[in-house]
C-alpha atoms as a PDB file:
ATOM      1  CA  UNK A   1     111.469  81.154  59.428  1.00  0.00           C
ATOM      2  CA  UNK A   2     110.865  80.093  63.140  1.00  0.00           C
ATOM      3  CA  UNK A   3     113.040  82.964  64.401  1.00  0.00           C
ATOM      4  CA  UNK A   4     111.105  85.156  61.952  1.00  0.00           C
ATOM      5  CA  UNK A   5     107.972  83.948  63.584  1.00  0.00           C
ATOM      6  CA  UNK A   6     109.464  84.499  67.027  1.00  0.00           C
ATOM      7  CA  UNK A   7     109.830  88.030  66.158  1.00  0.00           C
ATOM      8  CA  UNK A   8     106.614  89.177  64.677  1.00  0.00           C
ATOM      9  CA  UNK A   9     105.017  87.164  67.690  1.00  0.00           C
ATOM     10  CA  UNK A  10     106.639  89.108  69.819  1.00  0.00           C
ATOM     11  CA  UNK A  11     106.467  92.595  68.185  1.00  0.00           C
ATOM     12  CA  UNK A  12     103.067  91.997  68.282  1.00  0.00           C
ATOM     13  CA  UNK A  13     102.834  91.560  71.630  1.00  0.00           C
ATOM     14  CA  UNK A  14     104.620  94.008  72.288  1.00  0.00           C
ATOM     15  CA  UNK A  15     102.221  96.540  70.502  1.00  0.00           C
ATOM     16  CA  UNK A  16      99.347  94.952  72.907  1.00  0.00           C
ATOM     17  CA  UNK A  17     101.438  95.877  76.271  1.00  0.00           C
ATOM     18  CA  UNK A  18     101.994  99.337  75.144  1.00  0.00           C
ATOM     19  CA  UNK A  19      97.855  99.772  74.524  1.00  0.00           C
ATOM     20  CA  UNK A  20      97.673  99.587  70.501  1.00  0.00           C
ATOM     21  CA  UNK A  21      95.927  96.763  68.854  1.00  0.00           C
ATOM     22  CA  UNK A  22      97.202  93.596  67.542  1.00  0.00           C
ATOM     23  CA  UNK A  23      97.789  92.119  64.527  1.00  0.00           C
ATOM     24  CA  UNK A  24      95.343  89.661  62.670  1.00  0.00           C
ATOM     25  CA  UNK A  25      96.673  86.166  62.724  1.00  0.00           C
ATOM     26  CA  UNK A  26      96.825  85.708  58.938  1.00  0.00           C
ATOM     27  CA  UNK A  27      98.983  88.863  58.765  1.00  0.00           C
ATOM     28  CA  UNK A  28     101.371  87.700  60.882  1.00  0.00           C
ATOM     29  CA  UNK A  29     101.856  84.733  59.302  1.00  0.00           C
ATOM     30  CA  UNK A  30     101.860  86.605  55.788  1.00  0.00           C
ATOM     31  CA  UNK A  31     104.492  88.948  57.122  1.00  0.00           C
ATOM     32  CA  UNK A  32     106.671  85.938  58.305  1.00  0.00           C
ATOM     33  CA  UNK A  33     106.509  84.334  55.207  1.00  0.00           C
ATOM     34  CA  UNK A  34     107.689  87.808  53.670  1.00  0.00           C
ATOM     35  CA  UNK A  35     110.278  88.695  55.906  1.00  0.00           C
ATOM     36  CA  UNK A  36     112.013  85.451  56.300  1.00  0.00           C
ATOM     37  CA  UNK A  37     111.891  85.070  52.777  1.00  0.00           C
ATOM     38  CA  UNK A  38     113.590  88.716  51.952  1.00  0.00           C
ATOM     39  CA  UNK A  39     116.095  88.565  55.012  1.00  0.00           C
ATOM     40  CA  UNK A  40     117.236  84.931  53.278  1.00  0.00           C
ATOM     41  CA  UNK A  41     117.660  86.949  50.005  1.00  0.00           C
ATOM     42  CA  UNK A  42     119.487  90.249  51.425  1.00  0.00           C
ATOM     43  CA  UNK A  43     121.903  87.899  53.329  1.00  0.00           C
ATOM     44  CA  UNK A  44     122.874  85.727  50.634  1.00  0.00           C
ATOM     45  CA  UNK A  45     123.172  87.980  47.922  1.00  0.00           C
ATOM     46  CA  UNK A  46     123.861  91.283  49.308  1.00  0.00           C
ATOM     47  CA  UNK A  47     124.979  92.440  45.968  1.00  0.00           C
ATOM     48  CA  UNK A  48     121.681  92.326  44.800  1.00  0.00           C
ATOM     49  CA  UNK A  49     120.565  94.971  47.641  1.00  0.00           C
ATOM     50  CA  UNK A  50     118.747  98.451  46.281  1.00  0.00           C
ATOM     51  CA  UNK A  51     117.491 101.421  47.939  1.00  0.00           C
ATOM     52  CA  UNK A  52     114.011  99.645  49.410  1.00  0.00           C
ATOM     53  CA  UNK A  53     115.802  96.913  50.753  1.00  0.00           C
ATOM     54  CA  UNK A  54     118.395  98.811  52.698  1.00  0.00           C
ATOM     55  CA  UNK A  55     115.478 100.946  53.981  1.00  0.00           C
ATOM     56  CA  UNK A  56     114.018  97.495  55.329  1.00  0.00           C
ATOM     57  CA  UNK A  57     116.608  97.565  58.303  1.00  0.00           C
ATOM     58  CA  UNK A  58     116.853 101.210  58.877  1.00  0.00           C
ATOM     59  CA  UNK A  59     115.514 101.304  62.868  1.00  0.00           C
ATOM     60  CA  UNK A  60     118.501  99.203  63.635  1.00  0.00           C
ATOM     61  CA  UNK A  61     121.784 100.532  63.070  1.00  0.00           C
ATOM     62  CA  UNK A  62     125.460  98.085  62.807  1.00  0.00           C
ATOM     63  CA  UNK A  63     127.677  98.706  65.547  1.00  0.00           C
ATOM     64  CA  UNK A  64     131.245  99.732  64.842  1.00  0.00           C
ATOM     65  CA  UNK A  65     134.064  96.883  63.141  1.00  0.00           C
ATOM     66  CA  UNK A  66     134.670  94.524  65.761  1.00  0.00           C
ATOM     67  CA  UNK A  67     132.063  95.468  68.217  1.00  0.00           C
ATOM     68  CA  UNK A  68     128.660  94.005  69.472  1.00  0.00           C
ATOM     69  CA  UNK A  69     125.496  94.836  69.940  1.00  0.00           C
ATOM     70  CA  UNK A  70     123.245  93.623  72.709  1.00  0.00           C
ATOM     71  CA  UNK A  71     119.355  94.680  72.557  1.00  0.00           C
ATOM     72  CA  UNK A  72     116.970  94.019  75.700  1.00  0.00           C
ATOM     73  CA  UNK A  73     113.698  94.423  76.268  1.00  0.00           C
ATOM     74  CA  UNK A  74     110.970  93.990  78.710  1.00  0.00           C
ATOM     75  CA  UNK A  75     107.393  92.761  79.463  1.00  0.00           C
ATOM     76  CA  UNK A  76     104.676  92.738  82.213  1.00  0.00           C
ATOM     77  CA  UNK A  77     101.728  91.363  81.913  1.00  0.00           C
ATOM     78  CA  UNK A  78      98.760  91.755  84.006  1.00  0.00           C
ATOM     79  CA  UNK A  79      99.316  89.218  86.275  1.00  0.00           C
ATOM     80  CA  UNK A  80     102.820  90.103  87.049  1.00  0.00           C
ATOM     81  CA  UNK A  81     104.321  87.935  85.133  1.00  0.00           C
ATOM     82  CA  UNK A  82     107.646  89.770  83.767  1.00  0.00           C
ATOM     83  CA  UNK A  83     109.525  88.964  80.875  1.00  0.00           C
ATOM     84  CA  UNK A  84     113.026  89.798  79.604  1.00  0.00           C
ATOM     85  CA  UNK A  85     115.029  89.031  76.491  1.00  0.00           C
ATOM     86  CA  UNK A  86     117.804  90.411  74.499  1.00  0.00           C
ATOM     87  CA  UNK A  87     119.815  89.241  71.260  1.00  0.00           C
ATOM     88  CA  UNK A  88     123.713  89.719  70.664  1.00  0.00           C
ATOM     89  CA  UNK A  89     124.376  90.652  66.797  1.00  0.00           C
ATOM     90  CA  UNK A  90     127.900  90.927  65.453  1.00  0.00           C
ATOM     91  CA  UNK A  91     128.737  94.399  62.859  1.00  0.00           C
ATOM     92  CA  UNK A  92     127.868  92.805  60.426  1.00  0.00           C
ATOM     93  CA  UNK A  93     124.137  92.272  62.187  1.00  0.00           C
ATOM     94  CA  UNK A  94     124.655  88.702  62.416  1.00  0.00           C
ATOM     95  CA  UNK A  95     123.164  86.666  64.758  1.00  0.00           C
ATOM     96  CA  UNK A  96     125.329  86.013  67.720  1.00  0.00           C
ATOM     97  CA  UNK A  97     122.974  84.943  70.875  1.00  0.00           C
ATOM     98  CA  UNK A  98     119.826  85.197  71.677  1.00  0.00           C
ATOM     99  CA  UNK A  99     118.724  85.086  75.820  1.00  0.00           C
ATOM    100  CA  UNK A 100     115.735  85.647  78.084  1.00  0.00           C
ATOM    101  CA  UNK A 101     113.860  84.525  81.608  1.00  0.00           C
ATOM    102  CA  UNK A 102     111.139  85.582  83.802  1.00  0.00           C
ATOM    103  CA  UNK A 103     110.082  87.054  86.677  1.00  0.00           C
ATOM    104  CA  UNK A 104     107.238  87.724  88.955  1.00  0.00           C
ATOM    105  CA  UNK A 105     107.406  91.468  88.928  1.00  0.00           C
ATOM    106  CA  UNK A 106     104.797  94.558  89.028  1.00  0.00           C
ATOM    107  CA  UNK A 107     106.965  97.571  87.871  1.00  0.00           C
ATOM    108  CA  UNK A 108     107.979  97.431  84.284  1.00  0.00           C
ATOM    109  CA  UNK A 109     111.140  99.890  84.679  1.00  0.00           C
ATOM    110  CA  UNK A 110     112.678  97.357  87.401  1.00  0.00           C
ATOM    111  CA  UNK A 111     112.098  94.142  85.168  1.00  0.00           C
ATOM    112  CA  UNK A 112     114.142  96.455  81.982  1.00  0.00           C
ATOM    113  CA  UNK A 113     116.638  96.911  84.587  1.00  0.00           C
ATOM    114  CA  UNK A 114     116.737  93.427  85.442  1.00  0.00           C
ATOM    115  CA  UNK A 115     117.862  92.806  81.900  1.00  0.00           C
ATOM    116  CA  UNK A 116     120.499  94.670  82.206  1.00  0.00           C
ATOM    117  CA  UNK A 117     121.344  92.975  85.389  1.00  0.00           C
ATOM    118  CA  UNK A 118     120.778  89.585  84.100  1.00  0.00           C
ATOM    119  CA  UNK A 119     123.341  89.984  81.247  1.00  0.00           C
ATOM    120  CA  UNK A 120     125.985  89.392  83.796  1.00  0.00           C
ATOM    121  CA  UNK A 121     124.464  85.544  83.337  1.00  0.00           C
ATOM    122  CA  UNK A 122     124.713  85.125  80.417  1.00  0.00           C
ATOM    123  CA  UNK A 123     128.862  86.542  79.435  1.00  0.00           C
ATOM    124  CA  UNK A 124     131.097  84.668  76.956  1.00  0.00           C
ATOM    125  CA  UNK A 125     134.588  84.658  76.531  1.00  0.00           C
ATOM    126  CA  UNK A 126     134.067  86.117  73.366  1.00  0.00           C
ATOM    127  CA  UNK A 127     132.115  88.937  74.574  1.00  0.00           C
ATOM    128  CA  UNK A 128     135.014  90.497  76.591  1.00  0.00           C
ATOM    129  CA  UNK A 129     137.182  90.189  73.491  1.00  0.00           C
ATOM    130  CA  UNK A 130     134.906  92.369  71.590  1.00  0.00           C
ATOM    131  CA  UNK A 131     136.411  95.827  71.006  1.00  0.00           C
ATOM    132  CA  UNK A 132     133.390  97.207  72.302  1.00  0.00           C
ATOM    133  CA  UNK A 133     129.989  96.646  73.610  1.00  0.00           C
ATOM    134  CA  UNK A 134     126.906  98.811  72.492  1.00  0.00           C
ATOM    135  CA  UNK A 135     124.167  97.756  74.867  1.00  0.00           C
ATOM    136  CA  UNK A 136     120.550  99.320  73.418  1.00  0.00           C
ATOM    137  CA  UNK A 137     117.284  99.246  74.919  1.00  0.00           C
ATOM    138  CA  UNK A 138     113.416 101.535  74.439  1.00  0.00           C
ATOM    139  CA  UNK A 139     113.097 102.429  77.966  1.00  0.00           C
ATOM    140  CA  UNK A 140     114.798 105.841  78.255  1.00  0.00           C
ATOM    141  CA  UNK A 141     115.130 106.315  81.821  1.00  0.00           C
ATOM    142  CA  UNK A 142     116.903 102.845  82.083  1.00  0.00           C
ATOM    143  CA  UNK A 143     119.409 103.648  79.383  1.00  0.00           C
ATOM    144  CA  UNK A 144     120.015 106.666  81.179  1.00  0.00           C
ATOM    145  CA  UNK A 145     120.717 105.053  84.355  1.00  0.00           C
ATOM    146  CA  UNK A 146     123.218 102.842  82.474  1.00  0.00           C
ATOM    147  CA  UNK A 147     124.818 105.696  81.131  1.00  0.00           C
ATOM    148  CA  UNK A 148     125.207 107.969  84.219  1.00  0.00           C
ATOM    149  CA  UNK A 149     126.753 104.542  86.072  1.00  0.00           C
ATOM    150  CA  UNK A 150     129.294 103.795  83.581  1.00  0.00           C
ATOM    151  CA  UNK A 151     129.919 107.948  83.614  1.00  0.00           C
ATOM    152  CA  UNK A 152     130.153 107.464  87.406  1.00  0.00           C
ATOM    153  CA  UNK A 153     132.613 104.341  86.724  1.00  0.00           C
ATOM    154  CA  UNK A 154     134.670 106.018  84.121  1.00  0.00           C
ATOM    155  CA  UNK A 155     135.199 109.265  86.290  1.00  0.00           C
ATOM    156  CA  UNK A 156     135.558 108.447  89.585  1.00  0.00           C
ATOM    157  CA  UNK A 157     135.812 104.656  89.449  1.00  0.00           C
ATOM    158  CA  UNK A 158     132.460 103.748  91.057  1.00  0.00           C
ATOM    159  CA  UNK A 159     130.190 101.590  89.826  1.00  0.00           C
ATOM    160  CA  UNK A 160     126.600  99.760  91.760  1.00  0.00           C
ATOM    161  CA  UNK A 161     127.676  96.639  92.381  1.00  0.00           C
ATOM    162  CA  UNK A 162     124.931  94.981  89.766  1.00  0.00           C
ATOM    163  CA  UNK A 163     126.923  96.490  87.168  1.00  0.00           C
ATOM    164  CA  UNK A 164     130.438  95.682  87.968  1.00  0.00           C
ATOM    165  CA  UNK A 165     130.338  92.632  85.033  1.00  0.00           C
ATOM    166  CA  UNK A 166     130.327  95.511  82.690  1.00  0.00           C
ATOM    167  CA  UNK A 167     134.145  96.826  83.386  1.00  0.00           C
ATOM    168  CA  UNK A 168     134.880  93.227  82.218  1.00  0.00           C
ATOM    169  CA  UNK A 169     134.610  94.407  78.551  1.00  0.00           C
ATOM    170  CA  UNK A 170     136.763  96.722  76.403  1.00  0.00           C
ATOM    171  CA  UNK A 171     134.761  99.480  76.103  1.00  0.00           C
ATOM    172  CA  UNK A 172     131.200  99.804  76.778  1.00  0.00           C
ATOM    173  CA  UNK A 173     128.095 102.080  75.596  1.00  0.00           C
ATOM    174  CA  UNK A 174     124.536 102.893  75.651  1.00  0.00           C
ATOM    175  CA  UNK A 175     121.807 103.738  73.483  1.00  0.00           C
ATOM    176  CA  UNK A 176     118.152 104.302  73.283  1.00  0.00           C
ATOM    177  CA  UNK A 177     116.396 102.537  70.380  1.00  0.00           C
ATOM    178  CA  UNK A 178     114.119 104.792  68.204  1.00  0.00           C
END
């Protein structure tokens, strides 16, 4: 339920940063009491699943057998102080690791590149035994800039030197979140 809360709290600030109003108090805590509550049921019995419940966890898509899934994000707020996090999940959308830190920072497309950066810090043995590595993020120009590098690498065998952790892994890929 804490990671639940975690969550909401944060998708809710989120919704602030990019100009649209928050979320009453009581409905967060309503909606944390409801989603931990269904995402205990759907993971214990997922025989029990039906068409609603699958539609619950339709913005977030499983990566292939054997690979992982890293989601970052980014936040400024007014008084510079930046913000970046990401969580690992496993194909079967388990929970794997979660990471973040902060900067002092006044451009919001540096700090999302900074998580990228910044998962260089935070590599496990495990992680370069993955088959592959699906690294997702919202800003599009970032993703972009991932995915023209590791063209760049995969072509000609270049890569900025920020990104060199990233030829540790088996394969690698990028994707814009919805």
């Amino acid at each position: 339920m804490y990671c639940t809360a975690v969550f909401i709290a944060w998708k809710n600030r989120c919704k602030l940063v990019h100009g649209k109003s928050e979320e009453y108090v009581f409905f967060m805590a309503a909606n944390t009491v409801s989603l931990a509550t269904i995402s205990n049921f759907i993971v214990t019995h997922p025989e029990n699943w039906d068409t609603n419940q699958l539609k619950l966890f339709s913005s977030w898509c499983l990566p292939p057998t054997g690979w992982i899934k890293i989601n970052i994000d980014a936040s400024l707020k007014s008084n510079y102080l930046a913000v970046i996090g990401g969580i690992i999940k496993d194909n079967k959308g388990g929970f794997l690791l979660a990471f973040g830190h902060h900067y002092l920072h006044w451009d919001i497309a540096h700090v999302e590149l900074l998580a990228i950066y910044y998962l260089k810090n935070i590599l496990k043995e495990w992680m370069l035994e993955a088959q592959g590595v699906i690294i997702e993020g919202d800003n599009s120009n970032i993703i972009k800039e991932l995915q023209v590098n590791l063209k760049n690498w995969k072509k000609h065998g270049r890569i900025k030197k920020e990104l060199a952790f990233i030829q540790d892994f088996n394969q690698i890929s990028s994707e814009k979140i919805c």
